[in-house]
N, C-alpha and C. Protein backbone atom coordinates (compact mmCIF):
# COMPACT_ATOMS: atom_id res chain seq x y z
N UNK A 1 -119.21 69.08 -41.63
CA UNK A 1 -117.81 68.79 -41.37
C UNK A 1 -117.65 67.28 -41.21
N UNK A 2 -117.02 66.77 -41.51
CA UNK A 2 -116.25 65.06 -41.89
C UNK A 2 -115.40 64.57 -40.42
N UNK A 3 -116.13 64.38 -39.70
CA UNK A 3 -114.86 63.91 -38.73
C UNK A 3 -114.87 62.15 -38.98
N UNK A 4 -114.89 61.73 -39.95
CA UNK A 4 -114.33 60.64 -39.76
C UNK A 4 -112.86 60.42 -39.85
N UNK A 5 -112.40 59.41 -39.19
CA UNK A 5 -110.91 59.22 -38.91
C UNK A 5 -110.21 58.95 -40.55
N UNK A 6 -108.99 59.91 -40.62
CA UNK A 6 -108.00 59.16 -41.78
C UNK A 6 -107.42 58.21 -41.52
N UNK A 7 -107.50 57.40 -42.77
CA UNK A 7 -107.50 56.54 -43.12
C UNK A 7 -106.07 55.85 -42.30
N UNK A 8 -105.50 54.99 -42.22
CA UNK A 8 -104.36 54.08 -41.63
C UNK A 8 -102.64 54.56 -42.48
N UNK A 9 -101.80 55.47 -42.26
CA UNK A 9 -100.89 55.23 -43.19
C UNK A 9 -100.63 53.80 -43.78
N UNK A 10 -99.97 53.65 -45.04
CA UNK A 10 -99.07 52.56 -45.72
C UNK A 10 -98.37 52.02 -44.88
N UNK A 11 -98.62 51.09 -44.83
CA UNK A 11 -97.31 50.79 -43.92
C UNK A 11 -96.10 50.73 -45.25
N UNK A 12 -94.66 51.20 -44.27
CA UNK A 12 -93.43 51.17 -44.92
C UNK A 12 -92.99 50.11 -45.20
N UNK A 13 -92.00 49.82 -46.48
CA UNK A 13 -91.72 48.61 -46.54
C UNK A 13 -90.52 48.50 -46.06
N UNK A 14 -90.31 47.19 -45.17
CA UNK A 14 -89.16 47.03 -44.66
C UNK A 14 -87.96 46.79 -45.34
N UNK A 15 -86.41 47.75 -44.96
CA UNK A 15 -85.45 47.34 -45.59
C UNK A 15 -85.02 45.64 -45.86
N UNK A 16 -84.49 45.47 -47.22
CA UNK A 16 -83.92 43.83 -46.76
C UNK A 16 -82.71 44.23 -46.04
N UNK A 17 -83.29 43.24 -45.22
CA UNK A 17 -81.86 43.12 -44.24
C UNK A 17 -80.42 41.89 -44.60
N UNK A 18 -79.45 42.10 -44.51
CA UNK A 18 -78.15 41.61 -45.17
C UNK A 18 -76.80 41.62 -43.96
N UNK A 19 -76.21 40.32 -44.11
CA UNK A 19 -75.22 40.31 -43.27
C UNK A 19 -74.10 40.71 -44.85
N UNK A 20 -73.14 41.57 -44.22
CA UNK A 20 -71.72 41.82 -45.07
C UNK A 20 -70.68 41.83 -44.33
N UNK A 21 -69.96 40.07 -45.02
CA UNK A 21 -68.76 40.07 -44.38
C UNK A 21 -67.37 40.85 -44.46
N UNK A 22 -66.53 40.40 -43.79
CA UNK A 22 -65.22 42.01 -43.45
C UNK A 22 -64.88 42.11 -44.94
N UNK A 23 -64.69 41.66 -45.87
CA UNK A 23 -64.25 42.04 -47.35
C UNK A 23 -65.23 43.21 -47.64
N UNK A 24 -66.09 43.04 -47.68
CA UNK A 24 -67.18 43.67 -48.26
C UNK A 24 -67.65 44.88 -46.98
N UNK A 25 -67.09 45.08 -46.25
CA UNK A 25 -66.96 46.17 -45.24
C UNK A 25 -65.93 46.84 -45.46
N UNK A 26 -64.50 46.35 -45.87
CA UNK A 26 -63.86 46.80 -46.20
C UNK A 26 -63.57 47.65 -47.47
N UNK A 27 -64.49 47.02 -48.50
CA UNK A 27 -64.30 47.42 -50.18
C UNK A 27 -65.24 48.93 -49.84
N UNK A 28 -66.56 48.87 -48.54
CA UNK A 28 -66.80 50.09 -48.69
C UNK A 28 -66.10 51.30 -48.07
N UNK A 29 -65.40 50.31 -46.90
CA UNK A 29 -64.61 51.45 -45.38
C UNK A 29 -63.64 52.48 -46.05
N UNK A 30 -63.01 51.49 -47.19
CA UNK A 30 -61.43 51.62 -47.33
C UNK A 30 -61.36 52.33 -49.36
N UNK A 31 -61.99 50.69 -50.00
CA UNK A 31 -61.37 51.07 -51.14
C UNK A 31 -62.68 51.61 -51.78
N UNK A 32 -63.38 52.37 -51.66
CA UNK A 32 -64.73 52.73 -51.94
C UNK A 32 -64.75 52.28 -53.15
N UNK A 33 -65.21 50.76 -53.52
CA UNK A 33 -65.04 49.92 -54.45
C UNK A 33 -66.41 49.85 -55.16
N UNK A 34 -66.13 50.24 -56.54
CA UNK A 34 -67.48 50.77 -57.27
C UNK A 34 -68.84 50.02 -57.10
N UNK A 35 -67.78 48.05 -57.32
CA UNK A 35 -69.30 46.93 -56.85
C UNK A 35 -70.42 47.18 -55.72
N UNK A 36 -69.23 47.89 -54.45
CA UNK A 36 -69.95 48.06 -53.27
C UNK A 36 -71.00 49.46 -53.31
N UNK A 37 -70.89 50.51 -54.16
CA UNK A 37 -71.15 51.37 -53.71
C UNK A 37 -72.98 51.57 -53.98
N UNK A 38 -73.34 51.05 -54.73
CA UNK A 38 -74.80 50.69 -54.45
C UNK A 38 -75.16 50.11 -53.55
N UNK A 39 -74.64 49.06 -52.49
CA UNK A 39 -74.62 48.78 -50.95
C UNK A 39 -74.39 49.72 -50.07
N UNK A 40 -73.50 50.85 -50.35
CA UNK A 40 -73.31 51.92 -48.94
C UNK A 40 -74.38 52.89 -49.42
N UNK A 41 -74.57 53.13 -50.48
CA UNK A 41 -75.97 54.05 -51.17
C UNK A 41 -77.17 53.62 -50.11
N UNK A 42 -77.24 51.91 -50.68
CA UNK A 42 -78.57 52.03 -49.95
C UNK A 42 -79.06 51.97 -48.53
N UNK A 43 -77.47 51.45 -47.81
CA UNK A 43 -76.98 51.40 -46.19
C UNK A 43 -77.55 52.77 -45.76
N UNK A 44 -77.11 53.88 -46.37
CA UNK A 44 -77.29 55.39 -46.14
C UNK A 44 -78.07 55.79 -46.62
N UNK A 45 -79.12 55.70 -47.50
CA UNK A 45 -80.83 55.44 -47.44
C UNK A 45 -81.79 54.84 -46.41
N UNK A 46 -81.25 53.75 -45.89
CA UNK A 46 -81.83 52.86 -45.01
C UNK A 46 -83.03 52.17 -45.74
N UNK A 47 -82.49 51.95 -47.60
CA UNK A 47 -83.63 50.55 -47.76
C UNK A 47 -82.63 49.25 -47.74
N UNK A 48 -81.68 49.65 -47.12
CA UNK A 48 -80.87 48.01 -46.82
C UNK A 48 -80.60 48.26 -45.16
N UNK A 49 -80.91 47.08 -44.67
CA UNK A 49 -80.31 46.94 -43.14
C UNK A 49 -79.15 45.72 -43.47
N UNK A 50 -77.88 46.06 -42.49
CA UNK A 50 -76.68 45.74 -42.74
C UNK A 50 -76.97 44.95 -41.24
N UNK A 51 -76.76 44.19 -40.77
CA UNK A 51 -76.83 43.20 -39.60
C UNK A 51 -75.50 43.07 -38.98
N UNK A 52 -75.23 43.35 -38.40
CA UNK A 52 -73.79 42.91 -37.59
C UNK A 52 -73.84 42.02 -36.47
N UNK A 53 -73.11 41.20 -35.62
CA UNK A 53 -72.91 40.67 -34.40
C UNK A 53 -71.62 41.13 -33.69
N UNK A 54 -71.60 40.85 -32.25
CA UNK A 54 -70.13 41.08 -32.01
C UNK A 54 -68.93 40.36 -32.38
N UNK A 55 -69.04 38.96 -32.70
CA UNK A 55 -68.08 38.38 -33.37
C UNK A 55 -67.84 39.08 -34.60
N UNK A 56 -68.98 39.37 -35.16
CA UNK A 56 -68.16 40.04 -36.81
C UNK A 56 -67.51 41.06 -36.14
N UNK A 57 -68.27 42.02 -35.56
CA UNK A 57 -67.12 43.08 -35.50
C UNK A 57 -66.27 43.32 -34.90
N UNK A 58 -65.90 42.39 -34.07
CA UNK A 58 -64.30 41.70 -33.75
C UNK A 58 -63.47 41.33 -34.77
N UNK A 59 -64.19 40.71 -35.76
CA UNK A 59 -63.37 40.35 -36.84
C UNK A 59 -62.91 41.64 -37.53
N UNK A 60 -63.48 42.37 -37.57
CA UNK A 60 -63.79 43.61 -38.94
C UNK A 60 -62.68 44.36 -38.10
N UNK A 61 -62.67 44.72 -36.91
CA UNK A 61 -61.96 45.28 -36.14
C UNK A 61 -60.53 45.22 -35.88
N UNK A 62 -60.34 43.59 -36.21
CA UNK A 62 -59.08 42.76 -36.65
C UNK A 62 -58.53 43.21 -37.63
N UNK A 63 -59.40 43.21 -38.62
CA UNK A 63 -58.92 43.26 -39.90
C UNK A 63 -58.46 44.67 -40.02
N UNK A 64 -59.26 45.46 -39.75
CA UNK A 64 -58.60 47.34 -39.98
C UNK A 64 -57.27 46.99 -39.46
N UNK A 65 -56.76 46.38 -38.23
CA UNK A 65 -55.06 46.91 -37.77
C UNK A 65 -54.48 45.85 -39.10
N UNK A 66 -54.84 44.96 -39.99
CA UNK A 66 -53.82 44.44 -40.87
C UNK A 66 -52.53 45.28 -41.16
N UNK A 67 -51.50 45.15 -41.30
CA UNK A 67 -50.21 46.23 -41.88
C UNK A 67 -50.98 46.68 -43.25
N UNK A 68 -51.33 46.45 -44.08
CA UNK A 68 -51.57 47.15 -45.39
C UNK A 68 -52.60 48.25 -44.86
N UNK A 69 -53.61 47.96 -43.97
CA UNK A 69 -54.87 48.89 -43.66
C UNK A 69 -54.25 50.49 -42.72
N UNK A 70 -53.16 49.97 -41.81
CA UNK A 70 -51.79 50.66 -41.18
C UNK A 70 -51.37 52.08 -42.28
N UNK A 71 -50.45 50.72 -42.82
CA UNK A 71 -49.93 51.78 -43.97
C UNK A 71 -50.41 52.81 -45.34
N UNK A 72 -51.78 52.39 -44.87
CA UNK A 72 -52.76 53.29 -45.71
C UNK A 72 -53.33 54.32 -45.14
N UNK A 73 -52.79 54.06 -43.85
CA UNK A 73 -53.61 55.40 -42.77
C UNK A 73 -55.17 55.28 -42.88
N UNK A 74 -55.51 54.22 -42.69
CA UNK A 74 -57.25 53.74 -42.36
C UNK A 74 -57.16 54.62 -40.91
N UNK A 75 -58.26 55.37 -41.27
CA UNK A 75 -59.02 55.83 -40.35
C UNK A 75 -60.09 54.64 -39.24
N UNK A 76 -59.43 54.24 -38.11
CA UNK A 76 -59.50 53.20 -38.05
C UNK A 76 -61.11 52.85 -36.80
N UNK A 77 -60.75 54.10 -36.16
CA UNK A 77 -61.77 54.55 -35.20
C UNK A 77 -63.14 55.46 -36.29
N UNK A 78 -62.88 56.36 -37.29
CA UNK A 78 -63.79 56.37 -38.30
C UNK A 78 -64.63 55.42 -38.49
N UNK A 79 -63.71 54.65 -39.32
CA UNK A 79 -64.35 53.19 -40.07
C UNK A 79 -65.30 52.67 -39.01
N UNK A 80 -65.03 52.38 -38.26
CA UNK A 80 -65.63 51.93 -37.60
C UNK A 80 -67.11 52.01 -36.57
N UNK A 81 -67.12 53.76 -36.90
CA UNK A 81 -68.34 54.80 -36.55
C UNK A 81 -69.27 54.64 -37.80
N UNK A 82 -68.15 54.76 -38.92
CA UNK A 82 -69.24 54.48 -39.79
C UNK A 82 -70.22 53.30 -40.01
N UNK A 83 -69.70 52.32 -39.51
CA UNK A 83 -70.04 50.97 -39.39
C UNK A 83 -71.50 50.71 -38.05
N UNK A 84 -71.26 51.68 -37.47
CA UNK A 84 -71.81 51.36 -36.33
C UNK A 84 -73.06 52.27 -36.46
N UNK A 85 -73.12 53.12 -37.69
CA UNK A 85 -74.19 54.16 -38.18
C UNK A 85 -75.06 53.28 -38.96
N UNK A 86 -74.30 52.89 -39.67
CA UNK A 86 -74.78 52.20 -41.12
C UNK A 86 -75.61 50.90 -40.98
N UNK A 87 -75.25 50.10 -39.79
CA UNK A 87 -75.47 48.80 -39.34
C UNK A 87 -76.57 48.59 -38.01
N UNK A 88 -77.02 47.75 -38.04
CA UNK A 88 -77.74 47.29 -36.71
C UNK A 88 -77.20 46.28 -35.90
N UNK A 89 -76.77 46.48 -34.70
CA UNK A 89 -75.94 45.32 -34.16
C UNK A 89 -76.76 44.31 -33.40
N UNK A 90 -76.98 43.12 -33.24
CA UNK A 90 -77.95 42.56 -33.25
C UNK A 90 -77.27 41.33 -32.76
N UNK A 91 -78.27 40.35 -31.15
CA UNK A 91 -77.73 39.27 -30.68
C UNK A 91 -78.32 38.10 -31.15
N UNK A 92 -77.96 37.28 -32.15
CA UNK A 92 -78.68 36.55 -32.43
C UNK A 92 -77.87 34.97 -31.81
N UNK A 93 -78.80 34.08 -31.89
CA UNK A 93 -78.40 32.38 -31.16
C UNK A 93 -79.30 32.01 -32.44
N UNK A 94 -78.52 30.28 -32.61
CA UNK A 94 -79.40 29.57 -33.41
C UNK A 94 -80.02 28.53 -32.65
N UNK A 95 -80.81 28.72 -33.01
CA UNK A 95 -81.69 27.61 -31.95
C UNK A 95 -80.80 25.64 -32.32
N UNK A 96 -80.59 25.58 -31.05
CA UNK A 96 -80.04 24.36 -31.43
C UNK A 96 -80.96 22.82 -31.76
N UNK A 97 -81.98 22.87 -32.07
CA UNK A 97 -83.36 22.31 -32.59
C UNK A 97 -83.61 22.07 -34.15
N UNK A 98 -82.89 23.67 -34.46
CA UNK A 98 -83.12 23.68 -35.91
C UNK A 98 -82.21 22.76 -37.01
N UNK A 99 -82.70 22.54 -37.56
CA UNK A 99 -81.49 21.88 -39.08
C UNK A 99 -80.00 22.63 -38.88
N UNK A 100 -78.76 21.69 -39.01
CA UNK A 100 -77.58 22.79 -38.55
C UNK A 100 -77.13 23.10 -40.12
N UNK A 101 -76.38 24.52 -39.97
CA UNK A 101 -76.13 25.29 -40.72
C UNK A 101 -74.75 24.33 -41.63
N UNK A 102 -74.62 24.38 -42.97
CA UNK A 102 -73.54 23.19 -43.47
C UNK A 102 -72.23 24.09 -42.80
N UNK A 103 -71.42 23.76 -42.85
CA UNK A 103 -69.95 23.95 -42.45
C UNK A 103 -69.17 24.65 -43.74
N UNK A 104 -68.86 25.80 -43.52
CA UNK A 104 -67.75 26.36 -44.09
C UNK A 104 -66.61 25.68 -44.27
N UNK A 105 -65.95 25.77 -44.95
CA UNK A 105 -64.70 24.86 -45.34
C UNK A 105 -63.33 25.99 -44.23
N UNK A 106 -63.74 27.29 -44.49
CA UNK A 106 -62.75 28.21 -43.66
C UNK A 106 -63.85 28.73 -42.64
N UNK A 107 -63.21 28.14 -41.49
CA UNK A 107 -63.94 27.99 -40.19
C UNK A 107 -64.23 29.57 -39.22
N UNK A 108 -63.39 30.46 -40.00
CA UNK A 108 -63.36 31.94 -39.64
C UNK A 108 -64.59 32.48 -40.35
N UNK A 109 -64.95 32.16 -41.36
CA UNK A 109 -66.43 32.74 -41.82
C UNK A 109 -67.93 32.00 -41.70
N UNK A 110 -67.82 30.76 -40.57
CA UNK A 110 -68.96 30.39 -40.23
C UNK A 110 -69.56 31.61 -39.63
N UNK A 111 -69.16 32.39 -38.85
CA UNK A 111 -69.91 32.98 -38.19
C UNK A 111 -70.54 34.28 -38.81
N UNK A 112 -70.32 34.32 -40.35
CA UNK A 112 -71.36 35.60 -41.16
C UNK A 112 -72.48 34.16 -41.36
N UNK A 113 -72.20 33.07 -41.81
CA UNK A 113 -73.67 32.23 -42.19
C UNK A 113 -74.55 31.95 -40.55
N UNK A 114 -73.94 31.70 -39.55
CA UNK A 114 -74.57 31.69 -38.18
C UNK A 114 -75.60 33.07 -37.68
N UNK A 115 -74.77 34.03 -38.18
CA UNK A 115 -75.22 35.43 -38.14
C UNK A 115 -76.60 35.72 -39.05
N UNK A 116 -75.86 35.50 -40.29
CA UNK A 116 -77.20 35.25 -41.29
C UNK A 116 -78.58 34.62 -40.96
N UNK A 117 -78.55 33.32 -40.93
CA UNK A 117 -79.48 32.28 -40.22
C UNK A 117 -80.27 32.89 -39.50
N UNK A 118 -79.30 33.29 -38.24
CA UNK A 118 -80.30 33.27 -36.58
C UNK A 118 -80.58 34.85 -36.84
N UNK A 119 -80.37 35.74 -37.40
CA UNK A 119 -80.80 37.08 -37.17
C UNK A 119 -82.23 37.67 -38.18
N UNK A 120 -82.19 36.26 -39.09
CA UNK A 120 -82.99 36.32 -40.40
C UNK A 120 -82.99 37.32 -41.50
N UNK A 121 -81.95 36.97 -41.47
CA UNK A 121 -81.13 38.43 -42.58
C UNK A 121 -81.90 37.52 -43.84
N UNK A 122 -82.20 38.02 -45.10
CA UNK A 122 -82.59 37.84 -46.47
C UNK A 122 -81.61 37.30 -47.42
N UNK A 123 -79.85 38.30 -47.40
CA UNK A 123 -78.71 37.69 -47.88
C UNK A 123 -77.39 38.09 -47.21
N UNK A 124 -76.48 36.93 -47.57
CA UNK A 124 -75.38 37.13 -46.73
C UNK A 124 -74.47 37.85 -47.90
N UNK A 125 -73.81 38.60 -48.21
CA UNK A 125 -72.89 38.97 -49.25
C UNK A 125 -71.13 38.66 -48.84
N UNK A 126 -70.77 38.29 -49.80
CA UNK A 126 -69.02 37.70 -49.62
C UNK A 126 -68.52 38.19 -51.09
N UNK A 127 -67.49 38.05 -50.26
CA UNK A 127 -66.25 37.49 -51.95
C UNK A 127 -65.90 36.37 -51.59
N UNK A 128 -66.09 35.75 -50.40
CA UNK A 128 -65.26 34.67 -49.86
C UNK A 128 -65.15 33.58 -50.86
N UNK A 129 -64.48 32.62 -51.02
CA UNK A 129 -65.11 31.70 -52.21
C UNK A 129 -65.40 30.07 -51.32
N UNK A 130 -64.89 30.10 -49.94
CA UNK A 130 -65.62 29.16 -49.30
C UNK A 130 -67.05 29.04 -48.90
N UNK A 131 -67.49 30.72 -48.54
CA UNK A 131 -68.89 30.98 -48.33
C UNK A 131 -69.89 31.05 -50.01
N UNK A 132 -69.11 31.48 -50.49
CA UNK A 132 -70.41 31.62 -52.00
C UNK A 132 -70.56 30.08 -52.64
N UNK A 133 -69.55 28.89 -52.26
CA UNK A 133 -69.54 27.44 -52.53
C UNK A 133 -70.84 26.92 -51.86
N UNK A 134 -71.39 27.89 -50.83
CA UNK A 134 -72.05 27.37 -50.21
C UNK A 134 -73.60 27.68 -50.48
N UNK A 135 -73.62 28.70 -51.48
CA UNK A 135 -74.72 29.26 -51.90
C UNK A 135 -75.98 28.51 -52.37
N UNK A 136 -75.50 27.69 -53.02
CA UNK A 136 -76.93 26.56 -54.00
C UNK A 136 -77.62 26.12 -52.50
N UNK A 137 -76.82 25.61 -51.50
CA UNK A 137 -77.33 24.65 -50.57
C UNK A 137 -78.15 25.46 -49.55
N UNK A 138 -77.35 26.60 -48.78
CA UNK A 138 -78.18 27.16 -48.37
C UNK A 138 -79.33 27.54 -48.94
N UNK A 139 -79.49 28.27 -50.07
CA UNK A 139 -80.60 29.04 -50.71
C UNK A 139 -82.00 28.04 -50.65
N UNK A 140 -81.47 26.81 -50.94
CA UNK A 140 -82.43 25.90 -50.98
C UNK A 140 -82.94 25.01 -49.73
N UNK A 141 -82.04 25.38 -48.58
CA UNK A 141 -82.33 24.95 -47.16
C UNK A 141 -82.57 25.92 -46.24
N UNK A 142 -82.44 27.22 -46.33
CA UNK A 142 -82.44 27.71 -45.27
C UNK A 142 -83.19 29.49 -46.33
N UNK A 143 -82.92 30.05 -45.48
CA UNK A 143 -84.53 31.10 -45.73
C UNK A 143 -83.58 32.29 -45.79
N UNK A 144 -82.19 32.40 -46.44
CA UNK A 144 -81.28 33.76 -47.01
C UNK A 144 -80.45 32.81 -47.98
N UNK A 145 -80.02 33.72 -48.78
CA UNK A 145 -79.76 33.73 -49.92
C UNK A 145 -77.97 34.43 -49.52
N UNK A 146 -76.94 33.87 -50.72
CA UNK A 146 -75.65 33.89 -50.68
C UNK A 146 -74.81 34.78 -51.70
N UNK A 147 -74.59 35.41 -51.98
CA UNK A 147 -73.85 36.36 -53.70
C UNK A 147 -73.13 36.97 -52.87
N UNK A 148 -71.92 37.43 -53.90
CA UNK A 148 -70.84 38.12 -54.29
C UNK A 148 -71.50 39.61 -54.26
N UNK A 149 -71.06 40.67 -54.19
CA UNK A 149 -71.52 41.95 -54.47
C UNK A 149 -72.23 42.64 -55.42
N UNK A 150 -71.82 42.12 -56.69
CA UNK A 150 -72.95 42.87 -58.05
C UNK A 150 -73.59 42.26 -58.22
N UNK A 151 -73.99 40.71 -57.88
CA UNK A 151 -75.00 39.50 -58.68
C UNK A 151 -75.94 39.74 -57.03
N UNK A 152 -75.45 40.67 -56.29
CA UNK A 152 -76.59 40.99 -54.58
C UNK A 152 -76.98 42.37 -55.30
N UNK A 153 -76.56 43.32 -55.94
CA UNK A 153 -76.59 44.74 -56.31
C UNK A 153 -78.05 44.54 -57.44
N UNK A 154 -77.63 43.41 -58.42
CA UNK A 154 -78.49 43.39 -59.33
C UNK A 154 -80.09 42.75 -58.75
N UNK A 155 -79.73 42.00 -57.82
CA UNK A 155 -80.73 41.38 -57.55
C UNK A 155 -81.56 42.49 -56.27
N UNK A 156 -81.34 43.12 -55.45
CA UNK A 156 -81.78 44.36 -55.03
C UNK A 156 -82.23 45.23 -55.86
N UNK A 157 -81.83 45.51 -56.45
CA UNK A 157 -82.10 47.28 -57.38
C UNK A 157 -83.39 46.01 -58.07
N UNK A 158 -83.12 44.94 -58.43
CA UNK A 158 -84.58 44.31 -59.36
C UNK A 158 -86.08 44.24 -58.24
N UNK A 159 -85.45 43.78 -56.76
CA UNK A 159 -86.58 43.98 -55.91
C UNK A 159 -86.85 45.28 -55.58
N UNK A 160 -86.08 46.17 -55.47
CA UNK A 160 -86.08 47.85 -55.60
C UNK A 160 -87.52 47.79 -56.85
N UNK A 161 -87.43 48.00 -57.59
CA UNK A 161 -88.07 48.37 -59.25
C UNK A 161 -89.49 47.54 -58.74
N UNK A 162 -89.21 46.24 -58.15
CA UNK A 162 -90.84 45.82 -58.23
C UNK A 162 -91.96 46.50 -57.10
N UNK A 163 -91.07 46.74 -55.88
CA UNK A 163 -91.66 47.47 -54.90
C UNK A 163 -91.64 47.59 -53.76
């Protein structure tokens, strides 16, 4: 009889983890928007971790009472369960030592790149077009990466395929 010990499982590979700002919370909450839906796929797989802070979801929280989100009858307390399933909420600080983060031009979405940064998320995803301006610089200074929803979709499903 063999009693030697089996062997060590694989270790699992860790989801990339991703900050998604309120647009892109929204395109999944609300308009189940086709770009996004390989992001809530893999949210609800758990090979993507979705990063939140409490400032974002103050913001996100904001944003559901908009009048258009109102008059659509957003499920508003839903949305927001779902969010809190899907996501890891997480306290992150940036060390004030480090290189500072460049400045958003719209001062309401520093805090998905602050979030990004200090929580060590992989990529931040936007539509914003002040935050994706910002993409070349970060990518090349700081250790996450910046895209729009399908040019983050394509580039996942390609690290998906390698392993």
């Amino acid at each position: 009889m063999d009693h030697s010990a089996a062997p060590p499982p694989l270790p699992l590979s860790s989801p990339m983890r991703v900050v998604l700002d309120s647009n892109v919370w929204i395109d999944i909450l609300v308009f189940d928007d086709p770009a996004t839906r390989p992001i809530h796929a893999a949210l609800e797989a758990r090979t993507l971790e979705a990063l939140i802070d409490e400032r974002c979801l103050r913001e996100l929280t904001r944003v559901l009472d908009y009048p258009q989100f109102v008059r659509m009858e957003v499920d508003k307390t839903a949305a927001l369960a779902t969010v809190a399933r899907l996501s890891t909420h997480v306290a992150a600080t940036i060390d004030e030592n480090e290189r500072p983060l460049p400045k958003c031009r719209d001062r309401d979405d520093q805090k998905f790149l602050e979030l990004a940064h200090a929580s060590g998320a992989d990529w931040l995803v936007s539509k914003d077009r002040a935050v994706l301006k910002l993409a070349r610089r970060v990518a090349r200074d700081f250790a996450f990466r910046i895209a729009e929803p399908k040019p983050f979709v394509l580039e996942f499903e390609a690290q998906a395929a390698i392993g």
